[in-house]
Protein backbone atom coordinates (compact mmCIF):
# COMPACT_ATOMS: atom_id res chain seq x y z
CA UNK A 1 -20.73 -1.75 12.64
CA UNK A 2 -18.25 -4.05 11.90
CA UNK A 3 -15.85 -5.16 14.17
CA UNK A 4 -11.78 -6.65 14.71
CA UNK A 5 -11.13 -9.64 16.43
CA UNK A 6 -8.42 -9.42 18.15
CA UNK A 7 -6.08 -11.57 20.34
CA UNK A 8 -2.64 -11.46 22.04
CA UNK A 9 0.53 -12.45 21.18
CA UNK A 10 4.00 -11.59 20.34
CA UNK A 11 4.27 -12.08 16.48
CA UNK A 12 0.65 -11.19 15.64
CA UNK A 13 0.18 -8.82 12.93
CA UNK A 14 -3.18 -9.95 11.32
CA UNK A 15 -6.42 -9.75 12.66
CA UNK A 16 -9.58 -11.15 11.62
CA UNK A 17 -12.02 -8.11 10.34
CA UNK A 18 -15.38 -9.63 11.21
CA UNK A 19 -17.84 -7.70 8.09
CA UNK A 20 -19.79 -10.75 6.77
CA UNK A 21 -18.86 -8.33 3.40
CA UNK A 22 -18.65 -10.26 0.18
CA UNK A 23 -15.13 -8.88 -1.67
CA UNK A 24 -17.45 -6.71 -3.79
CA UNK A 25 -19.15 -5.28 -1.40
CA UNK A 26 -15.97 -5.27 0.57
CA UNK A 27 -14.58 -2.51 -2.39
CA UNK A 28 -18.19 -0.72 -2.95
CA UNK A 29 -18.62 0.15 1.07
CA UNK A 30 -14.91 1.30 1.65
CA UNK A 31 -15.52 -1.05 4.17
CA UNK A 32 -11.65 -0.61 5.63
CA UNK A 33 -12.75 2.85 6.67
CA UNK A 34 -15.19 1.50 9.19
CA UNK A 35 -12.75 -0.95 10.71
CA UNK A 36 -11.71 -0.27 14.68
CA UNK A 37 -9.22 -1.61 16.77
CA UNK A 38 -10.07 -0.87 20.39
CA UNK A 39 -7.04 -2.02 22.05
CA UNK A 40 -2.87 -2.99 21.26
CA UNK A 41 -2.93 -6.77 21.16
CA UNK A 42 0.47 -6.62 22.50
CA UNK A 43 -0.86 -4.48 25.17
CA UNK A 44 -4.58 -5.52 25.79
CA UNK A 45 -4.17 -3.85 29.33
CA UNK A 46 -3.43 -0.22 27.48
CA UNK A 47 -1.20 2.05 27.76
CA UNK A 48 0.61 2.45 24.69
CA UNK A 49 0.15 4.69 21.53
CA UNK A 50 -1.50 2.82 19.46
CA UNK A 51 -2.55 4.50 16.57
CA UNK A 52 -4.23 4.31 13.06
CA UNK A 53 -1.68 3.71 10.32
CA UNK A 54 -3.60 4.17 7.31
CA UNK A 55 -3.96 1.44 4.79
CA UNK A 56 -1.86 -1.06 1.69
CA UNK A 57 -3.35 -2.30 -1.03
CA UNK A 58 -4.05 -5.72 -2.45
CA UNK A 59 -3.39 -6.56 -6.13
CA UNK A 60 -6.36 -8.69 -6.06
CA UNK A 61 -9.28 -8.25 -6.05
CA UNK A 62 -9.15 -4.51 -7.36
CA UNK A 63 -9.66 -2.08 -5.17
CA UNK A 64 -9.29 -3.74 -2.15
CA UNK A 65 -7.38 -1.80 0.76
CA UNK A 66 -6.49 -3.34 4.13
CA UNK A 67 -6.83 -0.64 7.57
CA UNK A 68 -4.12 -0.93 9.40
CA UNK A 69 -2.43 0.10 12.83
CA UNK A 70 0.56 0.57 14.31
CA UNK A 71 2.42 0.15 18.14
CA UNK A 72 5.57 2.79 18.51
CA UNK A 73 6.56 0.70 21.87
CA UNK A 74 6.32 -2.70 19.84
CA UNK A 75 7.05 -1.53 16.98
CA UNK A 76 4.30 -3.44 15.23
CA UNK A 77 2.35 -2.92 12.52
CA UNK A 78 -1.32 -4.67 12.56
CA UNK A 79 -3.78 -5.17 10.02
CA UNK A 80 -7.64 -6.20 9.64
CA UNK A 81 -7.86 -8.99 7.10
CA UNK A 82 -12.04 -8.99 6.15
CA UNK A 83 -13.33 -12.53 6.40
CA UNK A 84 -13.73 -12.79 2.55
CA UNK A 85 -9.99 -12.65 1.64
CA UNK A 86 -7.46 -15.16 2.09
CA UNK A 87 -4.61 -14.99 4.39
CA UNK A 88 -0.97 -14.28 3.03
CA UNK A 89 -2.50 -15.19 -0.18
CA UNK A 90 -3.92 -13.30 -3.57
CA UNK A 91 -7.30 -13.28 -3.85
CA UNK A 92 -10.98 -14.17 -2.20
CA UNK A 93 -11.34 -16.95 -0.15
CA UNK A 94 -14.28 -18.25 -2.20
CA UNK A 95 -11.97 -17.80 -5.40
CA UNK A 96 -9.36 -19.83 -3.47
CA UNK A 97 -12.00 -23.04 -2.49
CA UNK A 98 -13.48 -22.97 -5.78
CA UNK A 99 -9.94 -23.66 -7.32
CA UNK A 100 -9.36 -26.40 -4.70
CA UNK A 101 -13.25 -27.81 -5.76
CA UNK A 102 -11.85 -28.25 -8.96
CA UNK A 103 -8.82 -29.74 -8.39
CA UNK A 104 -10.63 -32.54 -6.56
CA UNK A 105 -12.90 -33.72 -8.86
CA UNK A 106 -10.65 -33.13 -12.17
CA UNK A 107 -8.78 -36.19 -13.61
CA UNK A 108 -5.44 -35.02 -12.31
CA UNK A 109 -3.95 -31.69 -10.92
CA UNK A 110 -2.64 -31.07 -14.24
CA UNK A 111 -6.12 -31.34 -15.66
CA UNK A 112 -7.54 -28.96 -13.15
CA UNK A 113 -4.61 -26.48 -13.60
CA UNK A 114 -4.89 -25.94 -17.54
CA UNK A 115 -8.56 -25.42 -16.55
CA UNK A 116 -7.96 -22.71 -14.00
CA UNK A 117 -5.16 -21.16 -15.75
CA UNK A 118 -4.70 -17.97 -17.50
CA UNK A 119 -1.91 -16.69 -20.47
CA UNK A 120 0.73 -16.27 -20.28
CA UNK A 121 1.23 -18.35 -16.94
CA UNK A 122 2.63 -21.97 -18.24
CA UNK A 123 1.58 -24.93 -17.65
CA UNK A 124 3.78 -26.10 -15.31
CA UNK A 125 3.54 -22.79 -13.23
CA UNK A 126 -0.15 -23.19 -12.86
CA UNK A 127 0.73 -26.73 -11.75
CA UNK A 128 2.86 -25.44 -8.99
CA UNK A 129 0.12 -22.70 -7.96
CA UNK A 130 -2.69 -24.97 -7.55
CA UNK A 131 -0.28 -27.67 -5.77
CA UNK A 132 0.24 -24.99 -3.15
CA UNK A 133 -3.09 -23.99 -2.78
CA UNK A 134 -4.62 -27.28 -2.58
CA UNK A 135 -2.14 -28.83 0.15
CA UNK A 136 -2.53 -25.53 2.64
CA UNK A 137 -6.52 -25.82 1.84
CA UNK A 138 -6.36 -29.45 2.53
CA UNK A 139 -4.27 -28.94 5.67
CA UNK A 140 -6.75 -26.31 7.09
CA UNK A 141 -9.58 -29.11 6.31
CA UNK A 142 -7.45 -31.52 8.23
CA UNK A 143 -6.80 -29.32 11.38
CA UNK A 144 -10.56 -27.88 11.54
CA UNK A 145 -12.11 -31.59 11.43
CA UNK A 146 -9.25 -32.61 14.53
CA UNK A 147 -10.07 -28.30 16.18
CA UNK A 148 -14.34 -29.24 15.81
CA UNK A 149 -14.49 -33.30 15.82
CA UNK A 150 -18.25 -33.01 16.47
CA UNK A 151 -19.21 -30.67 13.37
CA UNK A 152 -16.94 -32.47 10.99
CA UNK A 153 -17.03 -36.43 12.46
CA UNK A 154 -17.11 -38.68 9.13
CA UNK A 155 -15.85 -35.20 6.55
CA UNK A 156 -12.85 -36.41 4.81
CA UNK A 157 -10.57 -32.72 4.31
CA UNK A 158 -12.03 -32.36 1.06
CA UNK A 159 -13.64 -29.01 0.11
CA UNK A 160 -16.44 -30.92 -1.31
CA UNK A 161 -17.59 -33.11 2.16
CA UNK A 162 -17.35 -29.82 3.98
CA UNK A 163 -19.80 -28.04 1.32
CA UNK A 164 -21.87 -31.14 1.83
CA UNK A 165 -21.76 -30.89 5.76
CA UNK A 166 -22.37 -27.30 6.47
CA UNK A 167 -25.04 -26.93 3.53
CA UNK A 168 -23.56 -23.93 1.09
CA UNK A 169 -20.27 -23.27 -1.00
CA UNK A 170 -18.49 -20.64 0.97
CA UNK A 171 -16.68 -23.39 3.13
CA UNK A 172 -13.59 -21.52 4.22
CA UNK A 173 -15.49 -18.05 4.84
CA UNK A 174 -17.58 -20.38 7.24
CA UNK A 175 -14.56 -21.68 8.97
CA UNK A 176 -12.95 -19.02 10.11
CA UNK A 177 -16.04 -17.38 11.80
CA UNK A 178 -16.15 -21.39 13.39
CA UNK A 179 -12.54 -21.27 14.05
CA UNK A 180 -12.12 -17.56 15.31
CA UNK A 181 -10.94 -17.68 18.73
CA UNK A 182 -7.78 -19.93 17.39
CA UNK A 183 -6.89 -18.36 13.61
CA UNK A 184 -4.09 -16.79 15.55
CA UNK A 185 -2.82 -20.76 15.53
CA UNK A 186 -3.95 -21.55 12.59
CA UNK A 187 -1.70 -21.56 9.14
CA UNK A 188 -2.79 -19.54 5.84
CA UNK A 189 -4.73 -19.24 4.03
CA UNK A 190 -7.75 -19.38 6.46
CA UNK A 191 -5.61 -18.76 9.83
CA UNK A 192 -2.93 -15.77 10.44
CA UNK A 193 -0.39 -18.01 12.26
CA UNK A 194 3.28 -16.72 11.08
CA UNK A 195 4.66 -18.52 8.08
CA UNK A 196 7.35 -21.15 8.99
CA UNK A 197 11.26 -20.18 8.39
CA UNK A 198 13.66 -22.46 7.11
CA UNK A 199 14.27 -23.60 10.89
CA UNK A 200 11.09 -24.70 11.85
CA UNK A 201 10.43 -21.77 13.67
CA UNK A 202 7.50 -19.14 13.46
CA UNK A 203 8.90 -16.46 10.88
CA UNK A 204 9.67 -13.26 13.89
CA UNK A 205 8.16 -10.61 11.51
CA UNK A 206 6.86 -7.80 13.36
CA UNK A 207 6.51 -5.50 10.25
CA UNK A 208 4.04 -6.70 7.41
CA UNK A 209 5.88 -6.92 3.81
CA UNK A 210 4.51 -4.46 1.69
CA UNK A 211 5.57 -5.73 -1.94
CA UNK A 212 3.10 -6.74 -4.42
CA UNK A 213 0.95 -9.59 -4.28
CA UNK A 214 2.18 -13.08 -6.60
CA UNK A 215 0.01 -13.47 -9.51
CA UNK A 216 -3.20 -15.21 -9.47
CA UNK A 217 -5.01 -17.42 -11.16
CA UNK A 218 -8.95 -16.67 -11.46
CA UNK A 219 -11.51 -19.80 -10.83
């Protein structure tokens, strides 16, 4: 069965659900209803009442539910995030490195955008969403060559020399089974450290937001 990953610590609300599911099969297996959570990761020692919460929905990709838990003496919500889907983001992993692929071997980011984008999202807009996506991607790439210097020694943090290193397409999938004893340090989309406030400081949210996921674009 599959299994959560979990780790301590005093802002951590997602967890790494360890399936080796693709998205669809993800949806097809109602794979959230097999998730566990043995223990409170703000109480690994027990003795709180830690209990199933049920589950939220994703806006993409259909169908997709997340399990989820919560802590009454933290008051803390916790969720199981399946390897295939990105991290405080819309969408698949795969869908997310494939748009990123693009980008890097398209003209210009503008090229790559009008490629990737759908109606009635404007250019400029699709600009802006594949800007994001390809400086968090690239700063994952950067962090995972400095986290594993032997795996990656020569890889530039390109999407494409990591493909070429570890032999197959589904580069960020890969890295955070790699990388799984620190995604509680690592940033989105591949990590679940807490986003950044305006102060420099990890964002103190101990509930998760439950409003509707930002619109995508499909690769």
């Amino acid at each position: 069965m599959a299994r959560a990953v979990a780790a301590a610590g005093p802002w951590l609300v997602q967890l790494r659900y360890e399936t080796g599911h693709t998205s669809e099969e993800y949806v097809s297996r109602q794979a959230w209803r097999e998730a566990t959570l043995p223990r409170c990761p703000n109480h690994p020692w027990g003795g709180c009442s830690l209990a199933r919460h049920g589950t939220y929905r994703r806006k993409t990709p259909a169908g997709v539910h997340i399990a989820r838990w919560y802590c009454p003496q933290s008051q803390t919500t916790f969720s199981l995030l399946p390897d295939c889907l990105a991290a405080r983001l819309p969408g698949t992993l795969d869908a997310l490195e494939q748009a990123v692929a693009v980008a890097e071997q398209a003209p210009s980011l503008e090229a790559a955008a009008n490629a990737l984008r759908l109606d009635p999202i404007d250019l400029p807009g699709a600009v802006r969403w594949l800007r994001r996506r390809v400086e968090r991607v690239h700063q994952c790439l950067i962090l995972m060559i400095g986290l594993l210097p032997d795996r990656f020694v020569g890889c530039t943090a390109s999407v494409g020399d990591f493909r070429a290193r570890l032999g197959h397409d589904a580069v960020l999938t890969a890295l955070r089974g790699l990388a799984a004893p620190q995604l509680a340090r690592l940033p989105m989309p591949l990590g679940f450290y807490p986003p950044i406030s305006e102060r420099g400081d990890p964002t103190p949210a101990r509930q998760q937001p439950m409003g509707p996921d930002p619109p995508s674009v499909s690769s």
